[in-house]
PDB file of N, CA and C in Angstrom:
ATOM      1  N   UNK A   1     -79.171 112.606  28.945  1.00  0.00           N
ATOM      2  CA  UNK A   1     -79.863 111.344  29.100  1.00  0.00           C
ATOM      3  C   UNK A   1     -80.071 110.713  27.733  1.00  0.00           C
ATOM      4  N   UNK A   2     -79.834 109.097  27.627  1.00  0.00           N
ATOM      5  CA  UNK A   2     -80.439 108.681  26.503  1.00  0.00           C
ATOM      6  C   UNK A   2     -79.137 108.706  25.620  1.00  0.00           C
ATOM      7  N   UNK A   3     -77.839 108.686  26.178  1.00  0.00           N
ATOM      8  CA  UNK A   3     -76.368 108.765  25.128  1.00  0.00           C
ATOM      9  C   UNK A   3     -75.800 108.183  26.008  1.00  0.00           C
ATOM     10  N   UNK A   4     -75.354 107.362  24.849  1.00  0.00           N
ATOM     11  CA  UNK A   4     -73.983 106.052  25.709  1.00  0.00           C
ATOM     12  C   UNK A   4     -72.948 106.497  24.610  1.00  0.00           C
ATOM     13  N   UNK A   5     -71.624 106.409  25.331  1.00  0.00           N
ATOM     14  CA  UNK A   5     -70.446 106.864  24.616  1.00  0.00           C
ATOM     15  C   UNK A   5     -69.135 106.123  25.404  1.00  0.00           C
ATOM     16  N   UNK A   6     -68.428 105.815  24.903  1.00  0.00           N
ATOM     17  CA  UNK A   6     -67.038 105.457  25.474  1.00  0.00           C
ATOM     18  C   UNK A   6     -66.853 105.784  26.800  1.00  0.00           C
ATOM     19  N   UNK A   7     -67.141 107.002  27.379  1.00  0.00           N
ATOM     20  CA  UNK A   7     -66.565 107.306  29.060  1.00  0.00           C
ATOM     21  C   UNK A   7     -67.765 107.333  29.242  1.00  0.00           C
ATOM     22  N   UNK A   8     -69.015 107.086  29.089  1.00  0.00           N
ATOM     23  CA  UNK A   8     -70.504 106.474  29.743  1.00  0.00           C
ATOM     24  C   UNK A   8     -70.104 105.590  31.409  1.00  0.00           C
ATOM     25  N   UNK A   9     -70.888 105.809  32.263  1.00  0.00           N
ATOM     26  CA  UNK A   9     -70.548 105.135  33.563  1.00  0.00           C
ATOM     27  C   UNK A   9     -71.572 104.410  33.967  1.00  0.00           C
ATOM     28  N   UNK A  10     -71.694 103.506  35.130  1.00  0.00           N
ATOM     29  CA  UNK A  10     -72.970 103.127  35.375  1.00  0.00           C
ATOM     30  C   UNK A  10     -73.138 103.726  36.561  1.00  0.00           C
ATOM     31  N   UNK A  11     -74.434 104.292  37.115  1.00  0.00           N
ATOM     32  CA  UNK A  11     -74.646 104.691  38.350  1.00  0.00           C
ATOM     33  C   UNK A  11     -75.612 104.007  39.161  1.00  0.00           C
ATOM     34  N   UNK A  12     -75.421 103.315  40.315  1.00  0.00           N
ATOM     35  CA  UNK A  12     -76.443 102.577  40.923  1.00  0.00           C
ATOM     36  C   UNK A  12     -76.895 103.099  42.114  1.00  0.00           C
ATOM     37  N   UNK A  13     -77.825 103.586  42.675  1.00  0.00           N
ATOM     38  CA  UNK A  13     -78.400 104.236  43.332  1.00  0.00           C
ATOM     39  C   UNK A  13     -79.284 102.789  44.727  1.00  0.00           C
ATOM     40  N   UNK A  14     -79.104 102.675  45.735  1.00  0.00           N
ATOM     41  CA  UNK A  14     -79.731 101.580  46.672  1.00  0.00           C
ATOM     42  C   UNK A  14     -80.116 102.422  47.584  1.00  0.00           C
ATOM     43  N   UNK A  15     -81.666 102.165  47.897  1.00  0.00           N
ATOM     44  CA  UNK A  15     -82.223 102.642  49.363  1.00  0.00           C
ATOM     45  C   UNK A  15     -82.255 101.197  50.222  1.00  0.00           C
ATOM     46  N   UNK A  16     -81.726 101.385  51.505  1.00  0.00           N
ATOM     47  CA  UNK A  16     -81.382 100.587  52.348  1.00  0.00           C
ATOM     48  C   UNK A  16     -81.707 101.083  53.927  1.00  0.00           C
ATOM     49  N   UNK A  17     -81.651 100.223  54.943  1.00  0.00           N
ATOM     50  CA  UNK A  17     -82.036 100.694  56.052  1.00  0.00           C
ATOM     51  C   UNK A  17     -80.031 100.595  56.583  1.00  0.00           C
ATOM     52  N   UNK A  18     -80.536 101.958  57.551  1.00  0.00           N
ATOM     53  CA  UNK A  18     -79.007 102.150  58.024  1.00  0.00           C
ATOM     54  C   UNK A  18     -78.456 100.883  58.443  1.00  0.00           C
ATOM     55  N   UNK A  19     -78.709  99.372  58.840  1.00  0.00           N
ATOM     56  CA  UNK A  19     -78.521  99.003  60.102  1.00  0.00           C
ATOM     57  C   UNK A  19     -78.037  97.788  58.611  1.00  0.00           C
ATOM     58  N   UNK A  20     -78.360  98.029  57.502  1.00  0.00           N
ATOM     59  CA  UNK A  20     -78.297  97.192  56.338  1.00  0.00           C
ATOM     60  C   UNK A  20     -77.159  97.783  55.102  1.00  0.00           C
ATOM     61  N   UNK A  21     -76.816  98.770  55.341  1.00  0.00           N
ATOM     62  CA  UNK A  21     -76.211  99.437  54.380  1.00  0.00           C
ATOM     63  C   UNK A  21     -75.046  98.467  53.813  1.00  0.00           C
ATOM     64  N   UNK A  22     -74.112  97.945  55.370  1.00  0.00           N
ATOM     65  CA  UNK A  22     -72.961  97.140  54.756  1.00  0.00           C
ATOM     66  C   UNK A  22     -73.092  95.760  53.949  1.00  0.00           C
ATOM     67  N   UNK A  23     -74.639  95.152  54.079  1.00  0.00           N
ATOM     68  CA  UNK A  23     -75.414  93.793  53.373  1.00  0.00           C
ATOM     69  C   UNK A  23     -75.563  94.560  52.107  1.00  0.00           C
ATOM     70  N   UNK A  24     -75.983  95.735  52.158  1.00  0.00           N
ATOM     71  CA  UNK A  24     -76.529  96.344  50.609  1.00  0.00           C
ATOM     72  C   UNK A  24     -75.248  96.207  49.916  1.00  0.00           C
ATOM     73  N   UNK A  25     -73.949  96.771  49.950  1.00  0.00           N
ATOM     74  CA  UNK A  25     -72.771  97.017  50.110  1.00  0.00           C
ATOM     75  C   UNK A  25     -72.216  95.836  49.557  1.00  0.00           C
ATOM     76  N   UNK A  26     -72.314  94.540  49.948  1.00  0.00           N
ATOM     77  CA  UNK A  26     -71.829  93.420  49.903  1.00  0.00           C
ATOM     78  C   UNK A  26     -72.490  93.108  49.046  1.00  0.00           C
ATOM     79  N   UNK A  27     -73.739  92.761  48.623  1.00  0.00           N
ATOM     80  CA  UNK A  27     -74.620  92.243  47.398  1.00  0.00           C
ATOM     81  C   UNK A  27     -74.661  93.551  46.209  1.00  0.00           C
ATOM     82  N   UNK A  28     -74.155  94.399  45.931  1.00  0.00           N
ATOM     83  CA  UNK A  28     -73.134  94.806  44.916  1.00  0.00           C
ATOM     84  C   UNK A  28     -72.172  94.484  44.550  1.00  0.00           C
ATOM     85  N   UNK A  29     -71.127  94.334  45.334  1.00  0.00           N
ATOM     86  CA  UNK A  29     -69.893  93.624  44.965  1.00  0.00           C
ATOM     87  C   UNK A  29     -70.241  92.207  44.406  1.00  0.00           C
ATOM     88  N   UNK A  30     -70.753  91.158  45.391  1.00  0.00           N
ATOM     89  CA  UNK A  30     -71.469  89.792  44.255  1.00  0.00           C
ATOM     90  C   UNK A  30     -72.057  90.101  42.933  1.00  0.00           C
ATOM     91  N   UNK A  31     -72.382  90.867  43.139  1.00  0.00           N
ATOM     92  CA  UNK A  31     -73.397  90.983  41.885  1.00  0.00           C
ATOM     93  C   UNK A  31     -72.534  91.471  40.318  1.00  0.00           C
ATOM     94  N   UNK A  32     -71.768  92.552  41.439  1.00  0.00           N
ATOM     95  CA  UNK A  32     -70.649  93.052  39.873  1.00  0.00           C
ATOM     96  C   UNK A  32     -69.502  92.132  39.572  1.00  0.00           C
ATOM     97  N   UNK A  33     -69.373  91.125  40.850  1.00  0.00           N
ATOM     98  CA  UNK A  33     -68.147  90.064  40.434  1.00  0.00           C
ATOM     99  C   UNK A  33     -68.415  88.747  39.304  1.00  0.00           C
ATOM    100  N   UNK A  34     -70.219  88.393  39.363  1.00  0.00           N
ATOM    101  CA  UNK A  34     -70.681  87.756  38.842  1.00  0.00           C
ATOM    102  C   UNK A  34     -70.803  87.909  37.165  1.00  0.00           C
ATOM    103  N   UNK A  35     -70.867  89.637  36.993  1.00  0.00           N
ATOM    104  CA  UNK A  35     -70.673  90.272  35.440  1.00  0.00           C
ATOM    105  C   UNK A  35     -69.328  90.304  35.374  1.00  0.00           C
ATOM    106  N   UNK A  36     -68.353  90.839  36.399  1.00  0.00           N
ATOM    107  CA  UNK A  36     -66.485  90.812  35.710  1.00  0.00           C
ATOM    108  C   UNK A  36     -65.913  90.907  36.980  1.00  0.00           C
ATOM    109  N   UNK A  37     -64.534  90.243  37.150  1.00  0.00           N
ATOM    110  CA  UNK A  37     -63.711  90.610  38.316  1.00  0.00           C
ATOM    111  C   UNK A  37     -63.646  91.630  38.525  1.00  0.00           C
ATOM    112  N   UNK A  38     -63.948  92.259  39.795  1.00  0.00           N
ATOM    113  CA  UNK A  38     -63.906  93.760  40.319  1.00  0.00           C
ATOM    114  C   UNK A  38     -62.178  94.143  40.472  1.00  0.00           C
ATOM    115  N   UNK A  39     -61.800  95.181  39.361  1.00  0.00           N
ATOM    116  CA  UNK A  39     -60.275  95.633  39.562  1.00  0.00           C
ATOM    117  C   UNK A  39     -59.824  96.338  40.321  1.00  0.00           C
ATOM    118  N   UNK A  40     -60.507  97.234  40.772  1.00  0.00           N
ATOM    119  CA  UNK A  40     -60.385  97.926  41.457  1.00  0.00           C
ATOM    120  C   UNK A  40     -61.789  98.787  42.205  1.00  0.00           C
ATOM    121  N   UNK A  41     -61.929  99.053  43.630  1.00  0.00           N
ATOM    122  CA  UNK A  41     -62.724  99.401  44.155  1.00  0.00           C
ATOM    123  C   UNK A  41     -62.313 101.379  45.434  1.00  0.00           C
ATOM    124  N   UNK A  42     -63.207 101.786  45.111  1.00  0.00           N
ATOM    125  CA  UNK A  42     -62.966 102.875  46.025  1.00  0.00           C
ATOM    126  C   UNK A  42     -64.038 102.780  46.940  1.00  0.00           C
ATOM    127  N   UNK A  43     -64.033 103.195  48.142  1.00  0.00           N
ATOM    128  CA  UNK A  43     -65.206 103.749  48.930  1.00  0.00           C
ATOM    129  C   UNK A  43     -64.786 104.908  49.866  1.00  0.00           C
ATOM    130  N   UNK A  44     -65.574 105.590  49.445  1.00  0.00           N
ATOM    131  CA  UNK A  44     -65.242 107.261  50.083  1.00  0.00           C
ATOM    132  C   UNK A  44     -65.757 107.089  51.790  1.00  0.00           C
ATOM    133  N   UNK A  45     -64.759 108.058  52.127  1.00  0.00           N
ATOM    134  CA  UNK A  45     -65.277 107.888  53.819  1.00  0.00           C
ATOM    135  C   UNK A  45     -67.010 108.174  53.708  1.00  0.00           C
ATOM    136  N   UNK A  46     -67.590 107.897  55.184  1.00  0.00           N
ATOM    137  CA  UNK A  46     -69.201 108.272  54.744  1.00  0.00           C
ATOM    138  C   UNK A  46     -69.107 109.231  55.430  1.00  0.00           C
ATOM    139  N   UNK A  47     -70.175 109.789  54.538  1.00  0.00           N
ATOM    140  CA  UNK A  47     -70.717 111.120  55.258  1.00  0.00           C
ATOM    141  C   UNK A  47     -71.269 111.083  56.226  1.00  0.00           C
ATOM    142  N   UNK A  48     -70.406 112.177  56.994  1.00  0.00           N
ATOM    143  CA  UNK A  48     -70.551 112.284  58.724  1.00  0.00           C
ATOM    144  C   UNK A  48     -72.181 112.727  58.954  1.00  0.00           C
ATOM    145  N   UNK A  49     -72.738 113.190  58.190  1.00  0.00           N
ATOM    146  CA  UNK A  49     -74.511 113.033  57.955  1.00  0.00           C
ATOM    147  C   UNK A  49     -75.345 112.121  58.331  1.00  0.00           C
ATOM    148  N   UNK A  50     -74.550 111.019  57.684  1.00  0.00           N
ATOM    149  CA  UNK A  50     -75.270 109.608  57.780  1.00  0.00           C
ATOM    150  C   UNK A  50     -76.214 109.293  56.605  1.00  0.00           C
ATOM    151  N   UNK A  51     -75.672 110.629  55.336  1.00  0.00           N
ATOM    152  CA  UNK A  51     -76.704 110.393  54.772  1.00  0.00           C
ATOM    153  C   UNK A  51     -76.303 109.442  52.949  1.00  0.00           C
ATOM    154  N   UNK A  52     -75.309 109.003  53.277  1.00  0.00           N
ATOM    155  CA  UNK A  52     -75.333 107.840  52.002  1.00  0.00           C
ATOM    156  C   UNK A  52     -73.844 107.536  52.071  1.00  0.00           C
ATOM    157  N   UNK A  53     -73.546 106.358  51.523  1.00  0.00           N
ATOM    158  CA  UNK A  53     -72.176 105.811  51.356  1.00  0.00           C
ATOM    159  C   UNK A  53     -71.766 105.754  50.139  1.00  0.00           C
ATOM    160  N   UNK A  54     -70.605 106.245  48.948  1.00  0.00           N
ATOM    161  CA  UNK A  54     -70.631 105.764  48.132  1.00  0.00           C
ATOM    162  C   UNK A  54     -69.451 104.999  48.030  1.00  0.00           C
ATOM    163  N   UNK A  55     -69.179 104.232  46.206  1.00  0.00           N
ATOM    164  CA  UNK A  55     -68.094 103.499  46.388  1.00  0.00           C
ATOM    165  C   UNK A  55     -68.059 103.935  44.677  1.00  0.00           C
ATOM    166  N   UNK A  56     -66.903 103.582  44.084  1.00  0.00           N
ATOM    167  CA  UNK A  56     -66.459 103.754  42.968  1.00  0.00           C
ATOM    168  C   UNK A  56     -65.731 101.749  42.533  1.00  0.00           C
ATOM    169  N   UNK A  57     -66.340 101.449  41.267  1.00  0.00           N
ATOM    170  CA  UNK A  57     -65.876 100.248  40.578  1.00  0.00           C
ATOM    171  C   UNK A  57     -65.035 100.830  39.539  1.00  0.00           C
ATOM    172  N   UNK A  58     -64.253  99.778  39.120  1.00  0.00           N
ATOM    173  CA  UNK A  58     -63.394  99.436  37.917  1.00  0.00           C
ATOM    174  C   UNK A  58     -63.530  98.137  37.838  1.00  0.00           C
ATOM    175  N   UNK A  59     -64.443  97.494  36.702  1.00  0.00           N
ATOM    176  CA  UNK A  59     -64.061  96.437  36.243  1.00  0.00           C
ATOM    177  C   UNK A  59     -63.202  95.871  35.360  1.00  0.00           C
ATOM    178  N   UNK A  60     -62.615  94.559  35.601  1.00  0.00           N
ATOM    179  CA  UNK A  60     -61.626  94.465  34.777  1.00  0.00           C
ATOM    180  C   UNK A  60     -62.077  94.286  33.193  1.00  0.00           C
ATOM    181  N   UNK A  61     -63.140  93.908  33.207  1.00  0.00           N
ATOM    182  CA  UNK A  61     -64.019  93.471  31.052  1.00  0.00           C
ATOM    183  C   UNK A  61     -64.505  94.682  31.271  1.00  0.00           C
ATOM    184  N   UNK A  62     -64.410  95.985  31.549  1.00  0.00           N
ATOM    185  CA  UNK A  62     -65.007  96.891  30.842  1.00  0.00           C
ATOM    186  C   UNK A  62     -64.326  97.925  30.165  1.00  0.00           C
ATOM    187  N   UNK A  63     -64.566  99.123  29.742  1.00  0.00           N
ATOM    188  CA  UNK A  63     -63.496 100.136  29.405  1.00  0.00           C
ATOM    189  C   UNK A  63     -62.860 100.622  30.251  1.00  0.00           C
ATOM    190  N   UNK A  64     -61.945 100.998  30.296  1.00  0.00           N
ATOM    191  CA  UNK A  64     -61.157 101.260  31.378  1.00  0.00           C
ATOM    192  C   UNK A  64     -61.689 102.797  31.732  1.00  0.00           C
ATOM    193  N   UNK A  65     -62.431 103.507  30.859  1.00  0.00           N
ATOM    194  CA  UNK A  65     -63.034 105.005  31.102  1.00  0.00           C
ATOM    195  C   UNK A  65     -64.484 104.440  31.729  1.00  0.00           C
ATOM    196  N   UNK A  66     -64.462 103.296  31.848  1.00  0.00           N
ATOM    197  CA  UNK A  66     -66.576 102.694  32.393  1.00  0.00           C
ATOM    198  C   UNK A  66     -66.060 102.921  34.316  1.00  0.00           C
ATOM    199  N   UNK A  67     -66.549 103.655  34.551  1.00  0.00           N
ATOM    200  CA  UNK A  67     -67.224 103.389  36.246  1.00  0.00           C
ATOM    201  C   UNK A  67     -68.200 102.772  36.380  1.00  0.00           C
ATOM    202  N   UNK A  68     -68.267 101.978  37.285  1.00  0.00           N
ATOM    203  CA  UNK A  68     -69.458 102.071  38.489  1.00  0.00           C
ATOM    204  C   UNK A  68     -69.843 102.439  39.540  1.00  0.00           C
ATOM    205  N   UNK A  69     -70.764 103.680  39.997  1.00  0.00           N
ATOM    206  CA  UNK A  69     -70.546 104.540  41.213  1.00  0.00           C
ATOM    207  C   UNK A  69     -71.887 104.042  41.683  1.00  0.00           C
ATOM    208  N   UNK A  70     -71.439 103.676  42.707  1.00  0.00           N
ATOM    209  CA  UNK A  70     -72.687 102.983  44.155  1.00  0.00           C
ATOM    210  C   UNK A  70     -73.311 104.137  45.154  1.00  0.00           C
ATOM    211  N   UNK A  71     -74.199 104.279  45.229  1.00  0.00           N
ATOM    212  CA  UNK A  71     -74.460 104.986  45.909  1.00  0.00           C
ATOM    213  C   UNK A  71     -75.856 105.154  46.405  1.00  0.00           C
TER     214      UNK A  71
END
């Protein structure tokens, strides 16, 4: 904690109601398109749990080693 370095990532963490997850979902993507065109996007199947969704960013203005993991 407290060290930023070249392959540094961002991690965003959202509590949401199930019935909201895909609105939560969507106002990330605005939000990261508004800082840089989103280059690429992952989203992992969800867990058959039900207990969180994540997604993986690549922006295009950042380092190409910078994530953004949603979750």
């Amino acid at each position: 904690m407290g060290r930023l370095d070249a392959w540094s990532d961002i991690d965003v963490q959202v509590d949401a109601d199930d019935e909201r997850v895909e609105e939560a979902l969507a106002c990330v993507d605005h939000i990261l398109e508004s800082v840089s065109p989103i280059e690429q996007k992952l989203r992992m199947p969800d867990d058959p749990a039900g207990n969180y969704v994540q997604a993986f960013y690549r922006l295009r203005d950042a380092s190409p080693y910078m994530l953004v993991t949603w979750r």
